[in-house]
Protein backbone atom coordinates (compact mmCIF):
# COMPACT_ATOMS: atom_id res chain seq x y z
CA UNK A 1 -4.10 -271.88 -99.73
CA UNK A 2 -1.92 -275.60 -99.88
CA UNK A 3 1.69 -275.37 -98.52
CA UNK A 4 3.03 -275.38 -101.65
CA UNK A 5 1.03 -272.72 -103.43
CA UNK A 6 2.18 -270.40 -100.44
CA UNK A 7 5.47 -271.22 -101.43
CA UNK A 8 5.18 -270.90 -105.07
CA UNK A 9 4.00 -267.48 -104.05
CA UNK A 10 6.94 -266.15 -101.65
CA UNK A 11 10.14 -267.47 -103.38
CA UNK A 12 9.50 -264.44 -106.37
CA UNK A 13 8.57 -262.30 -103.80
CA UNK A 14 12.12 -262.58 -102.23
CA UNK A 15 13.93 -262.59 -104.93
CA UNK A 16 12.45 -259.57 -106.45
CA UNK A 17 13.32 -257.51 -102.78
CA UNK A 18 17.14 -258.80 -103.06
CA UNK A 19 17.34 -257.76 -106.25
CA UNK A 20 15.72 -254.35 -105.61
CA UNK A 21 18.27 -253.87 -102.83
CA UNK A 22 21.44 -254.57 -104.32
CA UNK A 23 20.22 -252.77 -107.19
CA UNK A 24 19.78 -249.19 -104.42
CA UNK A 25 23.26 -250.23 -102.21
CA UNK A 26 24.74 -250.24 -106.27
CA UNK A 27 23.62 -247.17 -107.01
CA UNK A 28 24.72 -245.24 -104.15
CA UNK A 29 28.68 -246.43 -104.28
CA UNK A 30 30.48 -243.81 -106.51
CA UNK A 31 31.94 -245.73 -109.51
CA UNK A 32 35.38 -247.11 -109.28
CA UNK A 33 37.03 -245.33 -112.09
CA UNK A 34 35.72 -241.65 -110.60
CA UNK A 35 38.76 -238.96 -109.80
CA UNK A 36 39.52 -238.15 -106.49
CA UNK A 37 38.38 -235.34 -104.97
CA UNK A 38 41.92 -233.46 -106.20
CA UNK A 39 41.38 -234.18 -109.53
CA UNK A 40 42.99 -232.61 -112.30
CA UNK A 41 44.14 -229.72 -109.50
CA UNK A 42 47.04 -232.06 -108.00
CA UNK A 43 50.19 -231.81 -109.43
CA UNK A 44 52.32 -235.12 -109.33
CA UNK A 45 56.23 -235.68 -109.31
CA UNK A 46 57.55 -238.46 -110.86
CA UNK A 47 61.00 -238.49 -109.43
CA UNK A 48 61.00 -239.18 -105.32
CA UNK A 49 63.46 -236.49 -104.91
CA UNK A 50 61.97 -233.37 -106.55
CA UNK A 51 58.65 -234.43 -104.56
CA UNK A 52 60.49 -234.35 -101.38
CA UNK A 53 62.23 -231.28 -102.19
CA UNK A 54 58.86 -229.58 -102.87
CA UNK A 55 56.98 -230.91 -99.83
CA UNK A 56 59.73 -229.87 -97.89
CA UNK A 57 59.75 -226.14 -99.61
CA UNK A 58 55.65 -225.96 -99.17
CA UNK A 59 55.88 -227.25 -95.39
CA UNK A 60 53.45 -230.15 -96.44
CA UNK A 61 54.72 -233.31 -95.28
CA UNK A 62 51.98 -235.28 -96.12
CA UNK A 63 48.23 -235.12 -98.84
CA UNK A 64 48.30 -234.02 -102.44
CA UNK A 65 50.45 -231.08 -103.36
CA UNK A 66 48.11 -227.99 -105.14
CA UNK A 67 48.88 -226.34 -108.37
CA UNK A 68 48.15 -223.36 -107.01
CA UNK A 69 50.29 -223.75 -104.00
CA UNK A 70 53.18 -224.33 -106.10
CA UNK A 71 52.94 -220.56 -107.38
CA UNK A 72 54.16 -219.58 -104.38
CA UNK A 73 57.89 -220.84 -105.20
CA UNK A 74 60.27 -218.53 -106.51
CA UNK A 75 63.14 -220.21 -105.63
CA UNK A 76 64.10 -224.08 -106.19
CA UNK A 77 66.83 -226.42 -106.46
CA UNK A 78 68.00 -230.41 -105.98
CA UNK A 79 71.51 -229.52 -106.39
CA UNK A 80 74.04 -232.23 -105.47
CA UNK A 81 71.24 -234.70 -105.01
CA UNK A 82 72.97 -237.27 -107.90
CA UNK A 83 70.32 -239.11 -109.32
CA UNK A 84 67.76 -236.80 -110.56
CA UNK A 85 66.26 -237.78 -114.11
CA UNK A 86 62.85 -236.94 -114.87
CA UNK A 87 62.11 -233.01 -114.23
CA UNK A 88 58.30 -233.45 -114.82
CA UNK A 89 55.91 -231.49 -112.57
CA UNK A 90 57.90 -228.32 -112.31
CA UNK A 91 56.42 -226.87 -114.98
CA UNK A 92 53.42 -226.07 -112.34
CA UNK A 93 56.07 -223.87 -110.75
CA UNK A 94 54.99 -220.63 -112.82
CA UNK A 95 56.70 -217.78 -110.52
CA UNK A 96 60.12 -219.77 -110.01
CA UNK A 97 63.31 -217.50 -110.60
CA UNK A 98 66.25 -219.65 -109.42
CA UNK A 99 66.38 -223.39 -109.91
CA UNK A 100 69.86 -224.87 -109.20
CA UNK A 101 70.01 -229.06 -110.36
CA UNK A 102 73.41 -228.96 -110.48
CA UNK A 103 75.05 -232.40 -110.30
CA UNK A 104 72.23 -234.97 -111.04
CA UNK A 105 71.51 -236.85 -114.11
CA UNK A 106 69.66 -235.26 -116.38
CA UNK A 107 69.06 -235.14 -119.95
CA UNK A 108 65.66 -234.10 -121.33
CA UNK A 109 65.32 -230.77 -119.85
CA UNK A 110 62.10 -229.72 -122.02
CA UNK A 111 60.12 -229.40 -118.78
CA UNK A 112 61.83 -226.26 -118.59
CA UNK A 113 60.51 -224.55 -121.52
CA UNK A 114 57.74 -223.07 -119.86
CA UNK A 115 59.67 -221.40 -116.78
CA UNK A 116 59.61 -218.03 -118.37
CA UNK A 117 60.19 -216.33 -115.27
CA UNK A 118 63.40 -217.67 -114.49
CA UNK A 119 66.49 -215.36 -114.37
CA UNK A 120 68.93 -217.93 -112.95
CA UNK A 121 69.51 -221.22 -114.14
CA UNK A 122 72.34 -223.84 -112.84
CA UNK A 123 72.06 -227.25 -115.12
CA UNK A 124 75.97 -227.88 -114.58
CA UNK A 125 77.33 -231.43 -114.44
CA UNK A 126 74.17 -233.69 -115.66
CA UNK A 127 73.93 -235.35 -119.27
CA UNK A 128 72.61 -232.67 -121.43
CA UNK A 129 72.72 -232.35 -125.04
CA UNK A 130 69.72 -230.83 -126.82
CA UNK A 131 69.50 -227.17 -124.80
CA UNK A 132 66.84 -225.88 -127.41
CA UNK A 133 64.38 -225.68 -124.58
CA UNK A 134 66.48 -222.63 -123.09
CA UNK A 135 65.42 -220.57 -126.07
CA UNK A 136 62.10 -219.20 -124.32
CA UNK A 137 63.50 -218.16 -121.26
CA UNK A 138 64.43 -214.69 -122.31
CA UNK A 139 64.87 -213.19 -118.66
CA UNK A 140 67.65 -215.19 -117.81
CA UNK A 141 70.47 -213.07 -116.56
CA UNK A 142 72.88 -215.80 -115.11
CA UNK A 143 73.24 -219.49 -116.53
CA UNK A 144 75.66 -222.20 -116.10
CA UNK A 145 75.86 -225.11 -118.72
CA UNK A 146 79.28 -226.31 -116.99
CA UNK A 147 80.40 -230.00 -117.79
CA UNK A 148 77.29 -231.50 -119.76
CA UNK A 149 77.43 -233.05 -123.56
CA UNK A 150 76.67 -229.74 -125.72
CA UNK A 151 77.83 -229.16 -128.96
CA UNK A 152 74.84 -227.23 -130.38
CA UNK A 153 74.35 -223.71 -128.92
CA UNK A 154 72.48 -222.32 -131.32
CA UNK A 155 69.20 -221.75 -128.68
CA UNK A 156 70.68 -219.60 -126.54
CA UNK A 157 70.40 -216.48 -129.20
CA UNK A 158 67.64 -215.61 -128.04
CA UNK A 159 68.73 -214.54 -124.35
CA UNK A 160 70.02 -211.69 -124.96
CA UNK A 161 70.19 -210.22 -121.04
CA UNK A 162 72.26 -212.88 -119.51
CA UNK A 163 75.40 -211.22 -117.95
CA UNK A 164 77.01 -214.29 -116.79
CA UNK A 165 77.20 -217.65 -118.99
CA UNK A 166 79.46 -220.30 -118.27
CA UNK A 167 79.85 -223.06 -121.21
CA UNK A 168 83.17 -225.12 -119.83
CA UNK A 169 83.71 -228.81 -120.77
CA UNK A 170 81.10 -229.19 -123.70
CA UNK A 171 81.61 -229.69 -127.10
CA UNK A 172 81.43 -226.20 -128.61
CA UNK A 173 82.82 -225.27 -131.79
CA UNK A 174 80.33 -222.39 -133.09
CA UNK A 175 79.89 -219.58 -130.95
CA UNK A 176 77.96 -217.76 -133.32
CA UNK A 177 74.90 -217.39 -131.15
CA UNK A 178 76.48 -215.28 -128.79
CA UNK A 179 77.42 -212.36 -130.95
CA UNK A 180 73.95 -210.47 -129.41
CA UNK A 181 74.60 -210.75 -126.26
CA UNK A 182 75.09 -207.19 -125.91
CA UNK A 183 74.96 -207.60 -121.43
CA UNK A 184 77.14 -210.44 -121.33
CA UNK A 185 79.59 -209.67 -118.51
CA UNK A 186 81.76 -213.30 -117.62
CA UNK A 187 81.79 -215.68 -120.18
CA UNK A 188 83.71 -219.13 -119.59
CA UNK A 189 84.26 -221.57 -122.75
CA UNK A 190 87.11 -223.11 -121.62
CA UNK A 191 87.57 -226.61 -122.72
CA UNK A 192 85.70 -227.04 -125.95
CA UNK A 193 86.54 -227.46 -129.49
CA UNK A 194 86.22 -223.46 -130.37
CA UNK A 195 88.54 -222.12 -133.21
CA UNK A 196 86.98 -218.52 -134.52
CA UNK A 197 86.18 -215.82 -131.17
CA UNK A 198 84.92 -213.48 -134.10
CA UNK A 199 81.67 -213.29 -132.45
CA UNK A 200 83.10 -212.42 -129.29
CA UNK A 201 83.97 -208.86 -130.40
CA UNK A 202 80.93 -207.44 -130.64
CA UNK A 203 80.49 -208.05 -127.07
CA UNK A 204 81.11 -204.41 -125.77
CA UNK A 205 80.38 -205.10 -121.54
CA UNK A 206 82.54 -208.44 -121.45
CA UNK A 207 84.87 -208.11 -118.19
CA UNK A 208 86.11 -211.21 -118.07
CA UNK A 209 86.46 -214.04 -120.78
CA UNK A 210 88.07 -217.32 -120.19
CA UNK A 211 88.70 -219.31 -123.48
CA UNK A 212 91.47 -221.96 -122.09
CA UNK A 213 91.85 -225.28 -123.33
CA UNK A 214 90.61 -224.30 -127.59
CA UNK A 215 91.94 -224.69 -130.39
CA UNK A 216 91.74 -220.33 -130.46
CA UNK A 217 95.48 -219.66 -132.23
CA UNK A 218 94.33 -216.15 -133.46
CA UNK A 219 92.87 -213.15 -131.04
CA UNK A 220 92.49 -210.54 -133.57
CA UNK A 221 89.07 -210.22 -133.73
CA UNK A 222 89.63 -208.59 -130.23
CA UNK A 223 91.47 -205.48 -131.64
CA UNK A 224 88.19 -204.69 -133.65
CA UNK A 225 85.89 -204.81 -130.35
CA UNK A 226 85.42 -202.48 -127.63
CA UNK A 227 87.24 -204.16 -124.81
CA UNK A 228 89.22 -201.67 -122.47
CA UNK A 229 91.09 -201.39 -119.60
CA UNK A 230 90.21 -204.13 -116.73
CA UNK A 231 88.93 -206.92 -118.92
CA UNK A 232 90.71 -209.81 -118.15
CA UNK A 233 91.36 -212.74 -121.22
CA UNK A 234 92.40 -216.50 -120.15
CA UNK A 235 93.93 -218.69 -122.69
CA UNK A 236 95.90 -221.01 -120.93
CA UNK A 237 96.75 -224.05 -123.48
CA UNK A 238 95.81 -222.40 -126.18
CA UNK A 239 97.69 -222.67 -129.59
CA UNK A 240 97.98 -219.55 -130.17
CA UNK A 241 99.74 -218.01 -133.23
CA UNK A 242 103.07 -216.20 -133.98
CA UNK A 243 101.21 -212.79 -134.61
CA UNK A 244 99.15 -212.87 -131.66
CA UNK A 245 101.35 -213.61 -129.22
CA UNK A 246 104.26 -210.82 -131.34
CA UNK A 247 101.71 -208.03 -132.28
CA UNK A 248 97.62 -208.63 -130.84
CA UNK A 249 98.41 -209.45 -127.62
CA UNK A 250 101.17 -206.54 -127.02
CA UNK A 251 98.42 -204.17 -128.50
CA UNK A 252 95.66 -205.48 -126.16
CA UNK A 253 97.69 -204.85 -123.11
CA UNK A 254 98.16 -201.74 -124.30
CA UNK A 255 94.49 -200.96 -124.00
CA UNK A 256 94.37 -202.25 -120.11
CA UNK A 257 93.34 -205.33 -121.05
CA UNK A 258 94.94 -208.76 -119.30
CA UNK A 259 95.62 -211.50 -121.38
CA UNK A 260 96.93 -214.86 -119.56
CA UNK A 261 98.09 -217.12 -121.69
């Protein structure tokens, strides 16, 4: 065979075993867009501080945090930590009871929603204003709501064990949603816009009640209710009418019941 005939033969030859081998080394890399080995099991944090909060409750510095270690938690907080915004992730925290972010900056608390196991809840000074996420969260015994932008209470009807709700420096006006909280134990509204306590009377365990700084000018609504001796009332700067300082307050006294005014 002529020189060139060999090499008319062996130049396809070549190029038909490159081809073959990129075509195996291809084939055996796992595609770029493929999970990692986590996968849909990793939970992720958007805000730094919650992660580090976490990792620092699991012991696990370092690797991708587990959805199922996060059961585990019962307790949880980033109180004080200033700069919190974006609660996502904690909804993987299925067993939590306590979670304390008081003092951050939040707003959209709808993450919560789904932590039905919680029985204290601490949201005080952050930028709150639509609540209606508390409304599934039916164990709750103790929450605080202190210093945030709420006007509408209307979701909190619905928890009906809480023995301890604090309210101060919103904007409240209707306090209708309370009326069935038959357990409620301290309740603190002071410093919002509230005129009518009405619904406060059917409240028949209340021990202590701090209403200061309304626009409350009549407590009669209290000589209907069940309040007795050791309940103690707050209303310091409140306007409070000729007949209920004269004749409602007098008559409360009588029952035991402190009324600071």
């Amino acid at each position: 065979m002529s020189r060139l005939g060999l090499l008319v033969f062996i130049v396809p030859v070549m190029v038909l075993a490159l081809f073959a081998c990129g075509s195996s080394s291809e084939s055996s890399e796992e595609p770029s867009g493929a999970p990692d080995a986590a996968g849909a099991d990793v939970a992720i944090f958007p805000d730094e501080v919650i992660e580090e909060r976490i990792r620092e409750k699991l012991k696990q510095p370092y690797g991708p945090i587990a959805i199922a270690d996060l059961a585990q938690l019962t307790e949880f907080g980033v109180a004080l930590d200033l700069y919190v915004t974006d609660l996502s992730g904690l909804e993987y925290l299925v067993n939590l009871n306590e979670f304390d972010m008081t003092q951050n900056k939040t707003s959209d608390i709808s993450t919560l929603s789904s932590l039905t196991t919680l029985t204290k809840l601490n949201l005080t000074q952050n930028d709150i204003v639509d609540i209606s996420a508390l409304a599934p969260l039916v164990n709750l015994t103790f929450l605080w709501i202190q210093d945030n932008e709420v006007a509408d209470i209307s979701a909190l009807g619905s928890l009906t064990q809480l023995t301890e709700l604090n309210l101060q420096k919103n904007h409240i006006v209707d306090i209708s949603a309370l009326a069935n909280m038959t357990e409620l134990s301290i309740l603190n509204l002071t410093s919002n816009n509230i005129v009518d306590i009405s619904p406060l009377a059917s409240l028949p365990n209340l021990t202590f009640v701090e209403l200061s700084q309304n626009e409350i000018t009549d407590l009669s609504p209290f000589l209907e209710s069940t309040l007795g001796e050791g309940t103690k009332i707050t209303l310091w700067g409140a306007p409070l009418d000729a007949n209920t300082v004269d004749v409602v307050i007098p008559e409360l006294e009588a029952r035991g019941i402190r009324v600071d005014h």
